[in-house]
Protein backbone atom coordinates (compact mmCIF):
# COMPACT_ATOMS: atom_id res chain seq x y z
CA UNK A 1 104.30 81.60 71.49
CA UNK A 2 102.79 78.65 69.77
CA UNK A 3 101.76 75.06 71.30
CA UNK A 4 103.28 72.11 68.84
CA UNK A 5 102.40 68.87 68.91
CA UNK A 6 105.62 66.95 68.83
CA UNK A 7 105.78 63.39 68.89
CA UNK A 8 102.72 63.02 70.63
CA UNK A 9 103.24 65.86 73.38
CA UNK A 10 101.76 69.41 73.32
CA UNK A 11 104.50 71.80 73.79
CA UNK A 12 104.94 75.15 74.26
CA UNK A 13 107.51 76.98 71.62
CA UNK A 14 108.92 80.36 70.71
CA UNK A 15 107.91 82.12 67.67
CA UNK A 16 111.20 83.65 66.43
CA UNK A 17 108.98 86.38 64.50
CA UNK A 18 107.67 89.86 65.53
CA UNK A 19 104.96 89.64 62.76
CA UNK A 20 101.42 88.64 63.08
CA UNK A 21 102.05 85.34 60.68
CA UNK A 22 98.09 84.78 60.79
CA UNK A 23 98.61 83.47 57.53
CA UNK A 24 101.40 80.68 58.20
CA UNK A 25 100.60 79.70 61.64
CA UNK A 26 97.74 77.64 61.34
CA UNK A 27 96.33 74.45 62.81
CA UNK A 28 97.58 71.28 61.20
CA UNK A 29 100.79 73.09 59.97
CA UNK A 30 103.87 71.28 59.55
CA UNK A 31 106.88 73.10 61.16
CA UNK A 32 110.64 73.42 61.69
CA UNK A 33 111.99 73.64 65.39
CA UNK A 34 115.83 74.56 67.16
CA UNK A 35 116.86 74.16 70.60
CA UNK A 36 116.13 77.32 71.85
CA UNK A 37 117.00 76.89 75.60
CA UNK A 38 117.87 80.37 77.48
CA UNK A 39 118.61 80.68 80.61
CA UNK A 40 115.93 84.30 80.47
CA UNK A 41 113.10 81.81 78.87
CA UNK A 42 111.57 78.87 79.75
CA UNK A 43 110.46 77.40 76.41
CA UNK A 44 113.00 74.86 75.24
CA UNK A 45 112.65 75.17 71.07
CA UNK A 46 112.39 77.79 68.70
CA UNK A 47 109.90 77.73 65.91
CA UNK A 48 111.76 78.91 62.77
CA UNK A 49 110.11 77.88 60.16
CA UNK A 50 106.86 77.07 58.67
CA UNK A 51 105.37 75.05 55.13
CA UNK A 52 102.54 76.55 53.60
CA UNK A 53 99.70 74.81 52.04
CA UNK A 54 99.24 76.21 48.61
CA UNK A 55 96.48 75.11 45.95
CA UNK A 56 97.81 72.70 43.46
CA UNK A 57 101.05 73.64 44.14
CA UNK A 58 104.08 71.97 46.73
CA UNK A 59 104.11 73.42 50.31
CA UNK A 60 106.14 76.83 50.55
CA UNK A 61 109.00 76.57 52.90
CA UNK A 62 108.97 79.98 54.73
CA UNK A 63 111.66 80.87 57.49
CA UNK A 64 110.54 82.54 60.24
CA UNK A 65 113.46 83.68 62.17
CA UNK A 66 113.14 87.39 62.44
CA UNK A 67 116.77 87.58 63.27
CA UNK A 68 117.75 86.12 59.91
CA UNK A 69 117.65 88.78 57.11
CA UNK A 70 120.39 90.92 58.76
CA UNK A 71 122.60 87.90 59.55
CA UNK A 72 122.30 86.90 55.51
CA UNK A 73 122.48 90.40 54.84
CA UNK A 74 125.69 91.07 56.45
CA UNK A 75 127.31 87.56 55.04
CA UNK A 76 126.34 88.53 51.44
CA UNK A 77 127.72 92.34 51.84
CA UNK A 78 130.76 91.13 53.38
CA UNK A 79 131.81 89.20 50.92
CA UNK A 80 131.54 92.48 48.39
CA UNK A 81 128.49 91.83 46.77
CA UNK A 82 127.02 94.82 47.87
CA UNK A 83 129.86 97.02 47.41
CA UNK A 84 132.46 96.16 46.03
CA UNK A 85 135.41 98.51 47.69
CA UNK A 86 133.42 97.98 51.10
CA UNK A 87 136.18 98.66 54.15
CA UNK A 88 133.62 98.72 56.76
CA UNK A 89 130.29 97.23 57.80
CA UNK A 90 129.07 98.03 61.28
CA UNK A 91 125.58 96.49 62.48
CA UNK A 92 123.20 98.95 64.65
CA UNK A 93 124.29 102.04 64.03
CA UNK A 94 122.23 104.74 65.46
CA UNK A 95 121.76 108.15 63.30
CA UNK A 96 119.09 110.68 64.02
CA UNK A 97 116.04 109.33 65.97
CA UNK A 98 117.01 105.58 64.75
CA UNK A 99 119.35 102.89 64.95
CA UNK A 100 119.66 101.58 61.50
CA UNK A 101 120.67 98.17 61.10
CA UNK A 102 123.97 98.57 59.30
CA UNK A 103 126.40 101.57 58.65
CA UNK A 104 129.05 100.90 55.52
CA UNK A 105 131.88 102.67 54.31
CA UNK A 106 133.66 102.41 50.70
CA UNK A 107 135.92 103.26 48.92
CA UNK A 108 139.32 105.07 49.73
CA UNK A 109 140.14 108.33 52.18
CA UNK A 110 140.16 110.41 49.25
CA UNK A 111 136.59 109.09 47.95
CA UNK A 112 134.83 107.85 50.85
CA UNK A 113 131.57 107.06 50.48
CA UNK A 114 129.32 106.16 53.43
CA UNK A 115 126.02 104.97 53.86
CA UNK A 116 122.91 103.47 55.88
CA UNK A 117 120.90 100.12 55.18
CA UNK A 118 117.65 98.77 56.68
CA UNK A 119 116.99 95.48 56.03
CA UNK A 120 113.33 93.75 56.57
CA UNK A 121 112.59 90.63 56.22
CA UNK A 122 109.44 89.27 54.47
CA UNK A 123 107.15 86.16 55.18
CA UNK A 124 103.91 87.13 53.55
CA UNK A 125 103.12 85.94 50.25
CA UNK A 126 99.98 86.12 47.99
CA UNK A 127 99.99 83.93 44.60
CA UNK A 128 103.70 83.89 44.27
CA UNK A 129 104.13 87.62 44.76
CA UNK A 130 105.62 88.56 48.19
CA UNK A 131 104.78 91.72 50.29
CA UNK A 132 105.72 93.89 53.48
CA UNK A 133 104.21 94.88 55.80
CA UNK A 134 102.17 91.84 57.24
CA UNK A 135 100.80 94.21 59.77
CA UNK A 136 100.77 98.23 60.66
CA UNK A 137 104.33 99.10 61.22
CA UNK A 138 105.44 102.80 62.76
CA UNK A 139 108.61 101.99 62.89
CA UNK A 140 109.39 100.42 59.74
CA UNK A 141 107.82 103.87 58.63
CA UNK A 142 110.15 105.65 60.52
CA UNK A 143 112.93 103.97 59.19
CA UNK A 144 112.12 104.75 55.31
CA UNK A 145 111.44 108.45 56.44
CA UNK A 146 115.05 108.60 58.56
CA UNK A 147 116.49 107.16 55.16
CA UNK A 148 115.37 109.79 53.26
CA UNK A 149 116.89 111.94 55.92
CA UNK A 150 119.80 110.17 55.32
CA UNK A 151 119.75 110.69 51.68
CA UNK A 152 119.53 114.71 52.34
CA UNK A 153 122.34 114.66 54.25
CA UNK A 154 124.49 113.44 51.57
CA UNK A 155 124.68 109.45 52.71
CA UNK A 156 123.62 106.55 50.91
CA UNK A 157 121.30 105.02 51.77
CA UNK A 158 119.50 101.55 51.29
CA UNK A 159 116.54 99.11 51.83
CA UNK A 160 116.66 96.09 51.10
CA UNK A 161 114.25 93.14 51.58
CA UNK A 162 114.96 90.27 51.80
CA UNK A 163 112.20 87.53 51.06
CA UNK A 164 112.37 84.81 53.57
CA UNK A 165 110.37 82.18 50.76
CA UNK A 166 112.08 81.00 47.32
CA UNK A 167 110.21 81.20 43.89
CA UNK A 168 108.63 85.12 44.33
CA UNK A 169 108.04 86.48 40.86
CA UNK A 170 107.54 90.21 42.23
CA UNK A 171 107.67 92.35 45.68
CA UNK A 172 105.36 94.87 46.36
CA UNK A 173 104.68 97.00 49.79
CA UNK A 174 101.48 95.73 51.09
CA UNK A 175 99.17 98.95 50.17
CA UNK A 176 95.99 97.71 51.64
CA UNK A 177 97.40 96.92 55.02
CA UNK A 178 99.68 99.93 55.50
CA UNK A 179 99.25 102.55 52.56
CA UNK A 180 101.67 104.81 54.48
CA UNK A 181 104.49 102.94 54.24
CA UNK A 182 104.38 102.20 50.38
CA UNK A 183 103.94 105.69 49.69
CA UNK A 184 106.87 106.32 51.46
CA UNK A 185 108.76 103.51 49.89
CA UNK A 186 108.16 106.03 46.69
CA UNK A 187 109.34 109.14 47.89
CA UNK A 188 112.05 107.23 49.00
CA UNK A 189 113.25 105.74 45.79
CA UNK A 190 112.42 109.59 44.11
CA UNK A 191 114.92 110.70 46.88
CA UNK A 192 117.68 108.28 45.86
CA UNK A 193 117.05 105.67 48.67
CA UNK A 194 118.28 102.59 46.84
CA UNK A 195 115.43 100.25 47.50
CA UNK A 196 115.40 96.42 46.52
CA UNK A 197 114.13 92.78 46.91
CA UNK A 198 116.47 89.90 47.10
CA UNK A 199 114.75 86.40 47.36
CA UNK A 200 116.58 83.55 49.39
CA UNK A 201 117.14 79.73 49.19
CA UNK A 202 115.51 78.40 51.97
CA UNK A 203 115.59 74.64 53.84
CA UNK A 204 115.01 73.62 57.16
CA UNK A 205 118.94 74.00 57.69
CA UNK A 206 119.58 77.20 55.81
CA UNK A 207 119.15 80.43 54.41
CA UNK A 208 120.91 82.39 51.95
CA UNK A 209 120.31 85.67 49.87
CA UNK A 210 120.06 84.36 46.42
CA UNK A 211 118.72 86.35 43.18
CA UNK A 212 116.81 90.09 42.90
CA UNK A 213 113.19 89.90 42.77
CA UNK A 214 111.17 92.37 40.50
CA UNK A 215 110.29 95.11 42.51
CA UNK A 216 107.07 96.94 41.92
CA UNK A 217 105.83 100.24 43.26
């Protein structure tokens, strides 16, 4: 939750983010707000996004919606930019211990190839360069070792990040925070876990995957 003054009246909103976003949600901020009336919840917007003061530079539009990577995921691998013989792409697909976000088949019956991809979304950013985790994450842990799993088993399998900010020059896991996970991130991509960064074009109204961003392990 956050309280948002908003036109004069303190109100109390949803943060549509599972992250700590110590970093974004500050006081003074300027942010971006949805109805977000539900009949389980009693706050009537949702905060979804957030500008960023930065030094010398314009305010960074980040999008908070925590539900948005896989939604702009699934729109840009539907339309075949993932794969391009894709014939199936099925969100929360459970294998092992964990339910991966989306399972995708390609190809024809005689050359099937099927696979597994995680998406996370990313909202911290230091001097242009983005990086994940924000905060200690088991699970997203999990999920790079289950991939690797994956891998053994003969699927594909893929992460892929996708940067909730436009204008990243690089993408890095976030070593000092959570050291585990980036060294998993590397025996992941020395297992064959396709791993990648995709930034996104980002205003109040919208978000879109757009171009890779560098990667660097």
């Amino acid at each position: 939750m956050a309280q948002v003054l908003l036109e004069g009246e303190a109100v109390v909103v949803h943060v549509k983010n599972t992250g700590r976003c110590r970093e974004l949600l500050l006081e003074g901020a300027h942010v971006y707000l949805t109805d977000g009336k539900h009949d389980k919840r009693k706050t009537q917007y949702d905060l979804i996004a957030v500008e960023k003061e930065r030094s010398g530079q314009a305010p960074l539009l980040v999008n908070l919606d925590a539900q948005a990577p896989n939604r702009v995921f699934q729109e840009w691998a539907a339309s075949g930019q993932f794969q391009s013989d894709l014939t199936l792409l099925r969100p929360e697909q459970t294998w092992g211990h964990s339910r991966f976000d989306f399972y995708w088949e390609a190809g024809s019956p005689y050359n099937l190839r099927r696979g597994f991809v995680e998406v996370k979304g990313v909202t911290l950013e230091e001097n242009s360069h983005a990086r994940f985790p924000d905060a200690p994450t088991e699970r997203g842990l999990k999920h790079v070792e289950e991939l690797i799993a994956c891998r053994a088993d003969g699927y594909e399998a893929a992460l892929c990040f996708v940067i909730q900010m436009e204008g990243m020059k690089q993408f890095s896991p976030n070593d000092n925070t959570h050291p585990a996970f980036g060294e998993a991130l590397r025996r992941a991509v020395q297992a064959g876990v396709q791993v990648f960064a995709r930034g996104c074009i980002v205003t109040p109204e919208r978000l879109e995957l757009a171009e890779p961003v560098k990667l660097e392990l």
